[in-house]
N, C-alpha and C. Protein backbone atom coordinates (compact mmCIF):
# COMPACT_ATOMS: atom_id res chain seq x y z
N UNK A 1 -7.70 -10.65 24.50
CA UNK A 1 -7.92 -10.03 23.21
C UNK A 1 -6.62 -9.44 22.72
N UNK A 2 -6.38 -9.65 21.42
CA UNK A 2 -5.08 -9.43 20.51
C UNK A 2 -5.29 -8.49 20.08
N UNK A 3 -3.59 -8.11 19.65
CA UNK A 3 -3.36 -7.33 18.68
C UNK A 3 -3.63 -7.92 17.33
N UNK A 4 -4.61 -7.29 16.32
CA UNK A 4 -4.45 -7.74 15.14
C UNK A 4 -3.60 -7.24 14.06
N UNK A 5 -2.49 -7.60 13.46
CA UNK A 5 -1.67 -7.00 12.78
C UNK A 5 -1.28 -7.99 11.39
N UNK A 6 -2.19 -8.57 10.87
CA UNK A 6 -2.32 -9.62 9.42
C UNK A 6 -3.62 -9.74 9.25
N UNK A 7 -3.60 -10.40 8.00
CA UNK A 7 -4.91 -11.52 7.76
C UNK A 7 -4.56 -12.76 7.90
N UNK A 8 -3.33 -12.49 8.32
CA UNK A 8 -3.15 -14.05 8.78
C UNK A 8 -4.11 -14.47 10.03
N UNK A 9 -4.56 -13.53 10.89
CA UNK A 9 -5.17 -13.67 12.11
C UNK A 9 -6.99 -13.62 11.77
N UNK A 10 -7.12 -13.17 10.70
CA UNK A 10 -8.60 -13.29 10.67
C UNK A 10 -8.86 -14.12 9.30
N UNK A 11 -9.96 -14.46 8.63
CA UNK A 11 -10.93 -15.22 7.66
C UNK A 11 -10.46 -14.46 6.57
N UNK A 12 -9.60 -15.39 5.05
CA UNK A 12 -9.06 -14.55 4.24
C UNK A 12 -9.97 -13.31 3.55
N UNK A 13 -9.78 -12.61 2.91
CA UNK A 13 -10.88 -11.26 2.46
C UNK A 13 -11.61 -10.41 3.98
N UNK A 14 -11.38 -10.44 4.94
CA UNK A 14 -11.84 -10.13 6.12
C UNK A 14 -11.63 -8.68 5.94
N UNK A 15 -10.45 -8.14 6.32
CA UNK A 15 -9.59 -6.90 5.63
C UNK A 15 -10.04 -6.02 4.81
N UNK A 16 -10.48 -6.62 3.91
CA UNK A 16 -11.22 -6.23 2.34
C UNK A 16 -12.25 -5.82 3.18
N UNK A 17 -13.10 -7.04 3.32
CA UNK A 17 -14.40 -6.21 3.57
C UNK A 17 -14.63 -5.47 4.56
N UNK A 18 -13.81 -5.24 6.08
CA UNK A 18 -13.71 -3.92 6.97
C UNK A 18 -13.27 -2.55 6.30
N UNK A 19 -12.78 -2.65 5.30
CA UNK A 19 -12.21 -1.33 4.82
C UNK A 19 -13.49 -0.89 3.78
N UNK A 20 -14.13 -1.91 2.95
CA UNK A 20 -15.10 -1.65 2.65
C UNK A 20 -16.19 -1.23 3.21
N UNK A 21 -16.67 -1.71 4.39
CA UNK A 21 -17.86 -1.67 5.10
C UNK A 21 -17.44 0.06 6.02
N UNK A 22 -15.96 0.13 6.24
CA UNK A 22 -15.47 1.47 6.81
C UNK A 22 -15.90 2.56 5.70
N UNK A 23 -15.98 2.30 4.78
CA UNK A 23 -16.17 3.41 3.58
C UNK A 23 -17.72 3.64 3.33
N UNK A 24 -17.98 2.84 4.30
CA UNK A 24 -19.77 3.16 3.64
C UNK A 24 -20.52 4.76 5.12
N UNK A 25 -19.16 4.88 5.64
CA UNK A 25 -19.73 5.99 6.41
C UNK A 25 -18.83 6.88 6.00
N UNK A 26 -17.73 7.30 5.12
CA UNK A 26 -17.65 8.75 4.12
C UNK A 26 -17.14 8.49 3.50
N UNK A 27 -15.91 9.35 2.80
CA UNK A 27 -15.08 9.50 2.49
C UNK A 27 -13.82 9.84 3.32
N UNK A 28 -12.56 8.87 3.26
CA UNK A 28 -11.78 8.58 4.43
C UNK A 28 -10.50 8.58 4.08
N UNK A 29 -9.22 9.05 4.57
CA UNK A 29 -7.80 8.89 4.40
C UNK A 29 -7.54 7.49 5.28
N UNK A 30 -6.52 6.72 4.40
CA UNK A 30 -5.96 5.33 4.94
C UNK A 30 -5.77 5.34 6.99
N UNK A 31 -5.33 6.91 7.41
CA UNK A 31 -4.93 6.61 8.91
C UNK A 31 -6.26 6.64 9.36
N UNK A 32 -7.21 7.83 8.98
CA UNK A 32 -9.08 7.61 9.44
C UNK A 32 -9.79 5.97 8.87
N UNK A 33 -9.53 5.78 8.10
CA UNK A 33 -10.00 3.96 8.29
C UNK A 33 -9.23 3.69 9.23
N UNK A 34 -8.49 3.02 9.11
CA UNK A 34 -7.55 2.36 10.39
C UNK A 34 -8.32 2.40 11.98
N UNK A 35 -8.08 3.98 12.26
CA UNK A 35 -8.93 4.51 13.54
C UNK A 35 -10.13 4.02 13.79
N UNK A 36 -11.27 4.29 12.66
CA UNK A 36 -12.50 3.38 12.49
C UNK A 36 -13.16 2.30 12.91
N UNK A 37 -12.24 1.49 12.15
CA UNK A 37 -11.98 0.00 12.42
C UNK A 37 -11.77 -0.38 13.88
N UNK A 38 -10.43 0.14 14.68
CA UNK A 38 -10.16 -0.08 15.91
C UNK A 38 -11.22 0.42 16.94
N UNK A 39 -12.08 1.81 16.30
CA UNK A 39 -13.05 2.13 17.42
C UNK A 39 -13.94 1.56 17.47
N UNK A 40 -14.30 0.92 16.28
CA UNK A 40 -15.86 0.15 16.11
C UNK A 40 -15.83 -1.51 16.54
N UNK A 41 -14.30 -1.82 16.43
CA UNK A 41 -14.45 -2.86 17.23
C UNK A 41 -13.79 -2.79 18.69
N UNK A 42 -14.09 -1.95 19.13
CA UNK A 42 -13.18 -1.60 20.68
C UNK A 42 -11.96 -2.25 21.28
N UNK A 43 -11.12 -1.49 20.36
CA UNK A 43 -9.83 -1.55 20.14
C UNK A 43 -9.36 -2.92 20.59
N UNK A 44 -10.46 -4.17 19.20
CA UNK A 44 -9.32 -5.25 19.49
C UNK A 44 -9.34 -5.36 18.22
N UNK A 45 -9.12 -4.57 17.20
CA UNK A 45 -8.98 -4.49 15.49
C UNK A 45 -7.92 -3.37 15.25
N UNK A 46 -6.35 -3.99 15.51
CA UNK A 46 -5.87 -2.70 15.18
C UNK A 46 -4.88 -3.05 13.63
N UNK A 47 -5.13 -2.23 12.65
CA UNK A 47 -4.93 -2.71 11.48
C UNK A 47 -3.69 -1.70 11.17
N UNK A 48 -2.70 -2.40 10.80
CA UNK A 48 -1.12 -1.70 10.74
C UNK A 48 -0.91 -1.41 9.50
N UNK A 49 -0.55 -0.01 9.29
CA UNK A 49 0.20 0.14 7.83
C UNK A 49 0.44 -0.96 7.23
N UNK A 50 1.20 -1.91 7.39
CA UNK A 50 2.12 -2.47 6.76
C UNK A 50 0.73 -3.98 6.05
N UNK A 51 0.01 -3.84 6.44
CA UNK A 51 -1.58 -4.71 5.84
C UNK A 51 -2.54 -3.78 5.14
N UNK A 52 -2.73 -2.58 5.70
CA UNK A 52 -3.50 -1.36 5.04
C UNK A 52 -3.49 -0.70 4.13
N UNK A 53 -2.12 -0.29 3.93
CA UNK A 53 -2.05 0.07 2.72
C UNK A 53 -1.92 -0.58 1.25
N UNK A 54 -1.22 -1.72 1.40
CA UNK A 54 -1.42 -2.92 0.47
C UNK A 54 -3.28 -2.97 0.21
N UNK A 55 -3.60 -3.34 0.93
CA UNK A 55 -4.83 -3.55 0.74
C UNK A 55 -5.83 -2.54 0.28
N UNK A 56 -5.66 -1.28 0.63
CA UNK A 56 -6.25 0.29 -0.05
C UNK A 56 -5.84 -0.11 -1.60
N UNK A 57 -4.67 -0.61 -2.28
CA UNK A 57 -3.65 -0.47 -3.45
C UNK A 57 -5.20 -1.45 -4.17
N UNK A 58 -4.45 -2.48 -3.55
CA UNK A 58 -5.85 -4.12 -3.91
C UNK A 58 -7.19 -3.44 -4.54
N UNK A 59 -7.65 -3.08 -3.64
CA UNK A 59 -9.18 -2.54 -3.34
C UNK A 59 -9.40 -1.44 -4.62
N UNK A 60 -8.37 -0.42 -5.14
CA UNK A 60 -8.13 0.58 -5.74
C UNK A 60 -8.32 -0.04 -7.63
N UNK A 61 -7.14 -0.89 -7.46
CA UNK A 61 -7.00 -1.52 -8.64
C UNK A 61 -7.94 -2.35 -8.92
N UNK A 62 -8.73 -2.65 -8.49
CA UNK A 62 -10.05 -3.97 -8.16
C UNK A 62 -11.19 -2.93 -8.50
N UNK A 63 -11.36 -1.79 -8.79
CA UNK A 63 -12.07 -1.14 -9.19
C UNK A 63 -13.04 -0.88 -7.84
N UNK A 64 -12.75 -1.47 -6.50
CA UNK A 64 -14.21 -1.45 -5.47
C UNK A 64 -13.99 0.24 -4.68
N UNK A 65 -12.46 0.98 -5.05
CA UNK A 65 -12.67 2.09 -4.46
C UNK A 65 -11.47 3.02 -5.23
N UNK A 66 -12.32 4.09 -5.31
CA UNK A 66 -11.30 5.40 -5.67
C UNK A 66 -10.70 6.20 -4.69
N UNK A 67 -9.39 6.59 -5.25
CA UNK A 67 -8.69 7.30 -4.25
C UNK A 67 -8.55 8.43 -5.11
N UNK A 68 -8.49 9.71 -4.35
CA UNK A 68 -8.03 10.92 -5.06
C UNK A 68 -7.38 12.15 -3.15
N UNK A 69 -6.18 12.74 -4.24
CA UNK A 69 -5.29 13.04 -2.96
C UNK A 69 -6.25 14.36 -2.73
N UNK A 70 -6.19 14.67 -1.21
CA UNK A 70 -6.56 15.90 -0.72
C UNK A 70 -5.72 16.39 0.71
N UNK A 71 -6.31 17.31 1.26
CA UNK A 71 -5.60 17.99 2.63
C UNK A 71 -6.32 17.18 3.67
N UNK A 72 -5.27 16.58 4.71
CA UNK A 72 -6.15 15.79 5.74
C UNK A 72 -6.81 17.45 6.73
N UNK A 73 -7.23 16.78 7.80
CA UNK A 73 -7.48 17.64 9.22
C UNK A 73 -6.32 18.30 9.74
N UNK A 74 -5.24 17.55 9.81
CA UNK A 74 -3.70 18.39 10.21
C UNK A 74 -3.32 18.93 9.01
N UNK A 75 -3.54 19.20 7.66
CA UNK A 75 -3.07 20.05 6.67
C UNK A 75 -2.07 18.87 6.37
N UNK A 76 -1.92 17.93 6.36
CA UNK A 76 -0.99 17.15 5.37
C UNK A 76 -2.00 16.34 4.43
N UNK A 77 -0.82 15.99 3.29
CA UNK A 77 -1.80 15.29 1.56
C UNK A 77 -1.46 14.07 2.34
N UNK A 78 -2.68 13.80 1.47
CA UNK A 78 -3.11 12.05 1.88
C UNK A 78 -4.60 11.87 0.84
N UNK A 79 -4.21 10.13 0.70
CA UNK A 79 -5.20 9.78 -0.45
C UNK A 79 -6.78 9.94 0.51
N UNK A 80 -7.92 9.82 0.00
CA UNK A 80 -8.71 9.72 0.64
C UNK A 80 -9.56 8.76 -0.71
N UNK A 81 -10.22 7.87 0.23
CA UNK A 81 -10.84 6.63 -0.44
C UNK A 81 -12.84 6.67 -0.16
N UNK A 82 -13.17 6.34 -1.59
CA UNK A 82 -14.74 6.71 -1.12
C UNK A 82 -15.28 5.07 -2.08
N UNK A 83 -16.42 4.16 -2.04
CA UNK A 83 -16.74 3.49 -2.35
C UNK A 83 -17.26 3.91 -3.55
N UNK A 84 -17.01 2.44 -4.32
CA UNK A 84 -17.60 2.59 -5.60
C UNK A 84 -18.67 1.83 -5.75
N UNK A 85 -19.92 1.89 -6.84
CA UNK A 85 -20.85 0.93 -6.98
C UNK A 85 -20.73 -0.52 -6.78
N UNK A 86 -19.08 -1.19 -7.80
CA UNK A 86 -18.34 -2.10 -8.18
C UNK A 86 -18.59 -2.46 -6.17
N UNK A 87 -17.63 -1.29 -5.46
CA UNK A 87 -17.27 -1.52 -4.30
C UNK A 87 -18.58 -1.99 -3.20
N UNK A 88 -19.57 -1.54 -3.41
CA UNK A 88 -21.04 -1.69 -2.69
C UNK A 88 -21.94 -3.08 -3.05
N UNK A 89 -21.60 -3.60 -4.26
CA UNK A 89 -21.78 -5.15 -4.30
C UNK A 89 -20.97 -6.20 -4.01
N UNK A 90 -19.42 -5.75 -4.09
CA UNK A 90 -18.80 -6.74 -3.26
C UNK A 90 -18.76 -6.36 -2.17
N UNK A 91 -19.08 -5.59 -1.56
CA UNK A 91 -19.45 -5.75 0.17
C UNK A 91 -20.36 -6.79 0.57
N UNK A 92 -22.22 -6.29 -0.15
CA UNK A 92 -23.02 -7.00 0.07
C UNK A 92 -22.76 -8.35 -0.33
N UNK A 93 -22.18 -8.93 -1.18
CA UNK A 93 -21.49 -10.23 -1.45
C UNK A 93 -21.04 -11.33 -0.08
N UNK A 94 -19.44 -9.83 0.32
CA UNK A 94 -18.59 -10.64 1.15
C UNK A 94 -19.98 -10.60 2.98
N UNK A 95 -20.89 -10.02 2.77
CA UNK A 95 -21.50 -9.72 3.97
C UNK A 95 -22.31 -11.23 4.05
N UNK A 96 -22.69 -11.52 3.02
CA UNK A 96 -23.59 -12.23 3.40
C UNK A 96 -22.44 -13.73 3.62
N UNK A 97 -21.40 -13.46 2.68
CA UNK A 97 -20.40 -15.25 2.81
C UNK A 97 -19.67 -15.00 4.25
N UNK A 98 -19.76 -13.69 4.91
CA UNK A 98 -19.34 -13.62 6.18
C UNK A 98 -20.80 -14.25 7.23
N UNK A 99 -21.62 -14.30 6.71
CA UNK A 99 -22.68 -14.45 7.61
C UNK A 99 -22.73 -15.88 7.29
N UNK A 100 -22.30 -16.56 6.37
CA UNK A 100 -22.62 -17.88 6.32
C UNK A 100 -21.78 -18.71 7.09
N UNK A 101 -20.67 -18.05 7.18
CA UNK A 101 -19.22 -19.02 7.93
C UNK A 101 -19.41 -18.66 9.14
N UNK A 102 -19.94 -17.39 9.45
CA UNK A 102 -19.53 -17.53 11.28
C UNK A 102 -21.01 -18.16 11.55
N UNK A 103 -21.98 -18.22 10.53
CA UNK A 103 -22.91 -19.11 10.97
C UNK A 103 -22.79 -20.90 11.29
N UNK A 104 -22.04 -21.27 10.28
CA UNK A 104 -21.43 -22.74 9.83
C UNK A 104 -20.40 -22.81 10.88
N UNK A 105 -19.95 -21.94 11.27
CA UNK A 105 -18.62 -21.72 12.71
C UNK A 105 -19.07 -22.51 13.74
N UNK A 106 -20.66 -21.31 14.00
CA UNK A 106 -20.95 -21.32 15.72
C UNK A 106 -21.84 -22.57 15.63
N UNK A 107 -22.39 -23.24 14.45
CA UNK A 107 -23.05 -24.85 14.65
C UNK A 107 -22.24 -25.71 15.52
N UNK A 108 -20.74 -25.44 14.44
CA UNK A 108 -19.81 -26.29 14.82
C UNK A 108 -19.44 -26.41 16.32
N UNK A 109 -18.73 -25.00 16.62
CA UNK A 109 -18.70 -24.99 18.00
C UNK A 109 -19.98 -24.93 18.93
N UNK A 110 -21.07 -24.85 18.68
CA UNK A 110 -22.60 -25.40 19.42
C UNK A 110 -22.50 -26.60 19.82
N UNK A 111 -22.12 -27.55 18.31
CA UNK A 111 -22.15 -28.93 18.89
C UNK A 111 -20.94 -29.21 19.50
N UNK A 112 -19.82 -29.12 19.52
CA UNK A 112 -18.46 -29.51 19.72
C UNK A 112 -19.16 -29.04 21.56
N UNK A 113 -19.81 -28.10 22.13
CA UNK A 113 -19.68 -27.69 23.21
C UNK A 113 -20.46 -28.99 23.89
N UNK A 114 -21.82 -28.86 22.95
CA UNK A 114 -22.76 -29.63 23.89
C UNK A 114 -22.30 -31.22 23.50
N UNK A 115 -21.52 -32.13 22.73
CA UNK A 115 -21.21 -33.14 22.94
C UNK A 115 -20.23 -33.71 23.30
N UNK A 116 -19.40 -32.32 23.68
CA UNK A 116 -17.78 -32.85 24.39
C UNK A 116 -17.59 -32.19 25.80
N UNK A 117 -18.80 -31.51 25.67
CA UNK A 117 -17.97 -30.61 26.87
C UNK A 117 -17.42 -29.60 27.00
N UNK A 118 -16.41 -29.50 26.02
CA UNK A 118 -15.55 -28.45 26.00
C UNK A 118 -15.48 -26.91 26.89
């Protein structure tokens, strides 16, 4: 199990919708998603500044989430990001086209197992 540090490594919009689906349990600063993400998938999702915050920007301007600055837990400013309506239908959207591909995936590799061997 990898380090994940792109979307080059996962299903394009993947990203999108973890940060989305991360927002549906509060209101969160960019380093508390991050953390999230890595705990909920036991630490083989580790999502690097340098993909995260681009993608908070994306997500922001895309109307699916608002940011407004506040005081983190250690007393430093930082944006904190909460879902928007906009943001709660393209989740349910990308949830279900995620459920269709790793469904259309595991056929593939079902059969690839049981007629090759593999």
């Amino acid at each position: 199990m990898g380090k994940w540090e792109g979307k080059s490594d996962l299903l394009p919009g993947t990203l999108d919708m973890l940060v989305l689906k991360t927002l549906t349990h509060g209101y969160l600063h960019g380093y508390a998603i991050a953390q999230l993400i890595q705990q909920l998938s036991e630490d083989v999702l580790q999502v690097e500044e340098g993909s995260l915050y681009p993608a908070l920007q994306r997500l922001e301007l895309n109307g699916l989430i608002e940011g407004e600055w506040g005081t983190s837990a250690n007393n430093r400013r930082a944006r904190f990001y909460k879902l928007t309506p906009d943001g709660r239908k393209q989740l349910n959207a990308e949830k279900e086209r995620y459920r269709q591909l790793t469904g259309a995936i595991a056929r593939v590799m079902g059969t690839a197992l049981k007629e090759y061997k593999v």
